[in-house]
Protein backbone atom coordinates (compact mmCIF):
# COMPACT_ATOMS: atom_id res chain seq x y z
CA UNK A 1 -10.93 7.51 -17.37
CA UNK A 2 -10.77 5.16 -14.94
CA UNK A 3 -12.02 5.59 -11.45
CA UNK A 4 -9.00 4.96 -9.06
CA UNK A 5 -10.45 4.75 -6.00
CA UNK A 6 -12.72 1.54 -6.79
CA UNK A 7 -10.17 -1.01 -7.43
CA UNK A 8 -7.63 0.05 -4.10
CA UNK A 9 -10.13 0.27 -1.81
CA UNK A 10 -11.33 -3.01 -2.66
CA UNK A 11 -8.24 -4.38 -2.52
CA UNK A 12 -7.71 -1.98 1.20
CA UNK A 13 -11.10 -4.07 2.40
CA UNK A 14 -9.99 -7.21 1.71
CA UNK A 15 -6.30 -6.93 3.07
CA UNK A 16 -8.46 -5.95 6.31
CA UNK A 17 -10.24 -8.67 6.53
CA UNK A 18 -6.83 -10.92 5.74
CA UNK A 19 -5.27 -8.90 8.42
CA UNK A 20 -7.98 -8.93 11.44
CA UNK A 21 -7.96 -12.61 10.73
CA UNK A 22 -4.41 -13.10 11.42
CA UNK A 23 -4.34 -10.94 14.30
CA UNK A 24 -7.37 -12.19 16.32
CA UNK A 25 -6.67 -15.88 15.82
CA UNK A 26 -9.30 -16.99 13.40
CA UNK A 27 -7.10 -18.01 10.78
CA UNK A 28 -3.60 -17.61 11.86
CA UNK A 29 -1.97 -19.15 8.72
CA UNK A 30 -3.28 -15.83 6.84
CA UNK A 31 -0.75 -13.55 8.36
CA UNK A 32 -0.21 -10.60 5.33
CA UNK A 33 3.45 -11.25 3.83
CA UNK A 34 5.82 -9.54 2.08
CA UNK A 35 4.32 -10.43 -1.01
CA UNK A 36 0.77 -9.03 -0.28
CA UNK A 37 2.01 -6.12 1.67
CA UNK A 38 3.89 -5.14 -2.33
CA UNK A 39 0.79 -5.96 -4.49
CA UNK A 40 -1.23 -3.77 -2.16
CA UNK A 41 1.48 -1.04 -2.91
CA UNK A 42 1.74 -1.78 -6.67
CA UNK A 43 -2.55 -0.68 -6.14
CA UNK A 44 -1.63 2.47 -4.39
CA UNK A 45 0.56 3.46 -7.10
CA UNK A 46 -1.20 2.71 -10.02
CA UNK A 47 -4.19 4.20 -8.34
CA UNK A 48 -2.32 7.39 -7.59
CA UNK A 49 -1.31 7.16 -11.39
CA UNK A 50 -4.58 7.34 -12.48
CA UNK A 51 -5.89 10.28 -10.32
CA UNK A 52 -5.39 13.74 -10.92
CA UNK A 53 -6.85 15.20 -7.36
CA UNK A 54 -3.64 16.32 -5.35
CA UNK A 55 -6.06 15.13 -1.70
CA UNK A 56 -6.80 11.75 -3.29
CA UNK A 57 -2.52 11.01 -4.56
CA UNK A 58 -1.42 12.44 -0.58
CA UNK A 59 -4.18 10.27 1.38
CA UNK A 60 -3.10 7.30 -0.92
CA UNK A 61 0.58 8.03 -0.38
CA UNK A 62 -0.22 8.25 3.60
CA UNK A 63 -1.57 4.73 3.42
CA UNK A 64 1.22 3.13 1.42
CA UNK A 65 3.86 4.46 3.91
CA UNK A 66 1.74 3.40 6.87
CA UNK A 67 1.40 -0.38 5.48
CA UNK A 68 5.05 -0.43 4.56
CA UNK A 69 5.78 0.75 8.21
CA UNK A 70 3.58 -1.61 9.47
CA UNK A 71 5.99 -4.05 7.99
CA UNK A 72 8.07 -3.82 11.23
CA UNK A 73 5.52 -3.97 13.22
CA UNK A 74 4.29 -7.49 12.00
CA UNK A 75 8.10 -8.47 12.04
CA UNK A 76 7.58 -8.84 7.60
CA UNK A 77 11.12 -8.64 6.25
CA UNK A 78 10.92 -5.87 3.55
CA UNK A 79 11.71 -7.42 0.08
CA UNK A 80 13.38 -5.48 -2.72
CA UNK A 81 9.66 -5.58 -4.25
CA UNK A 82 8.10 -3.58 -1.36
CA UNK A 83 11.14 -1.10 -2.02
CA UNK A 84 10.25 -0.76 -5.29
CA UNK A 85 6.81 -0.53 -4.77
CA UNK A 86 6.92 2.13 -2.14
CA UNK A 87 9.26 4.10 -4.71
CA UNK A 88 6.47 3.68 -7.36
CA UNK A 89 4.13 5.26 -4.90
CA UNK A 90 6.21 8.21 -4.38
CA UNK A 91 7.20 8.73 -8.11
CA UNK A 92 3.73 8.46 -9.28
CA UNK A 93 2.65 11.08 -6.60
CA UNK A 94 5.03 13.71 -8.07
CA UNK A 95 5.16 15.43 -4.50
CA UNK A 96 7.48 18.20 -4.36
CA UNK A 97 9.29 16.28 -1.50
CA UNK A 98 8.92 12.78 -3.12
CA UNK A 99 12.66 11.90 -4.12
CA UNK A 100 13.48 12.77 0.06
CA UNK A 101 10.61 10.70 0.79
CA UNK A 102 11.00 7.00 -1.05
């Protein structure tokens, strides 16, 4: 089996680096979008997919629903991708409370 972790928090590192870029001025034409803001969801859920440690799925569920709040934050318009993708998350958690949740 896969290791989940490797792939999203790659993917987490580099949306960072995107991200502190944007925000202190160094390269202001890299502000996240909508786009990568639902790619880096699509990771959390397939990485949540793969795992079978309850911790790992909730901490990776956390982070999803802090980058899609984020989304208001940055003034991102919320696509009907990042919808989906933030339902993904919570479906593939299988969290008691998910169907409340997405």
């Amino acid at each position: 089996r896969q290791d989940p972790s490797r792939g999203i928090e790659q993917a987490e590192r580099t949306f960072e680096e995107m991200k502190e870029a944007w925000l202190n001025g160094t390269y202001p034409l890299v502000k996240p979008d909508a786009s990568t803001i639902s790619q880096l969801l699509n990771g959390y859920g397939k990485a949540i997919a793969l795992s079978n440690d309850l911790d790992y799925c909730n901490r990776q569920v956390e982070r999803a629903q802090k980058l899609f709040d984020y989304m208001t934050e940055w003034n991102i318009t919320k696509t009907v991708f990042c919808y989906g993708a933030i339902q993904n998350v919570y479906a593939q958690s299988q969290l008691i409370d998910a169907p409340f949740r997405a």
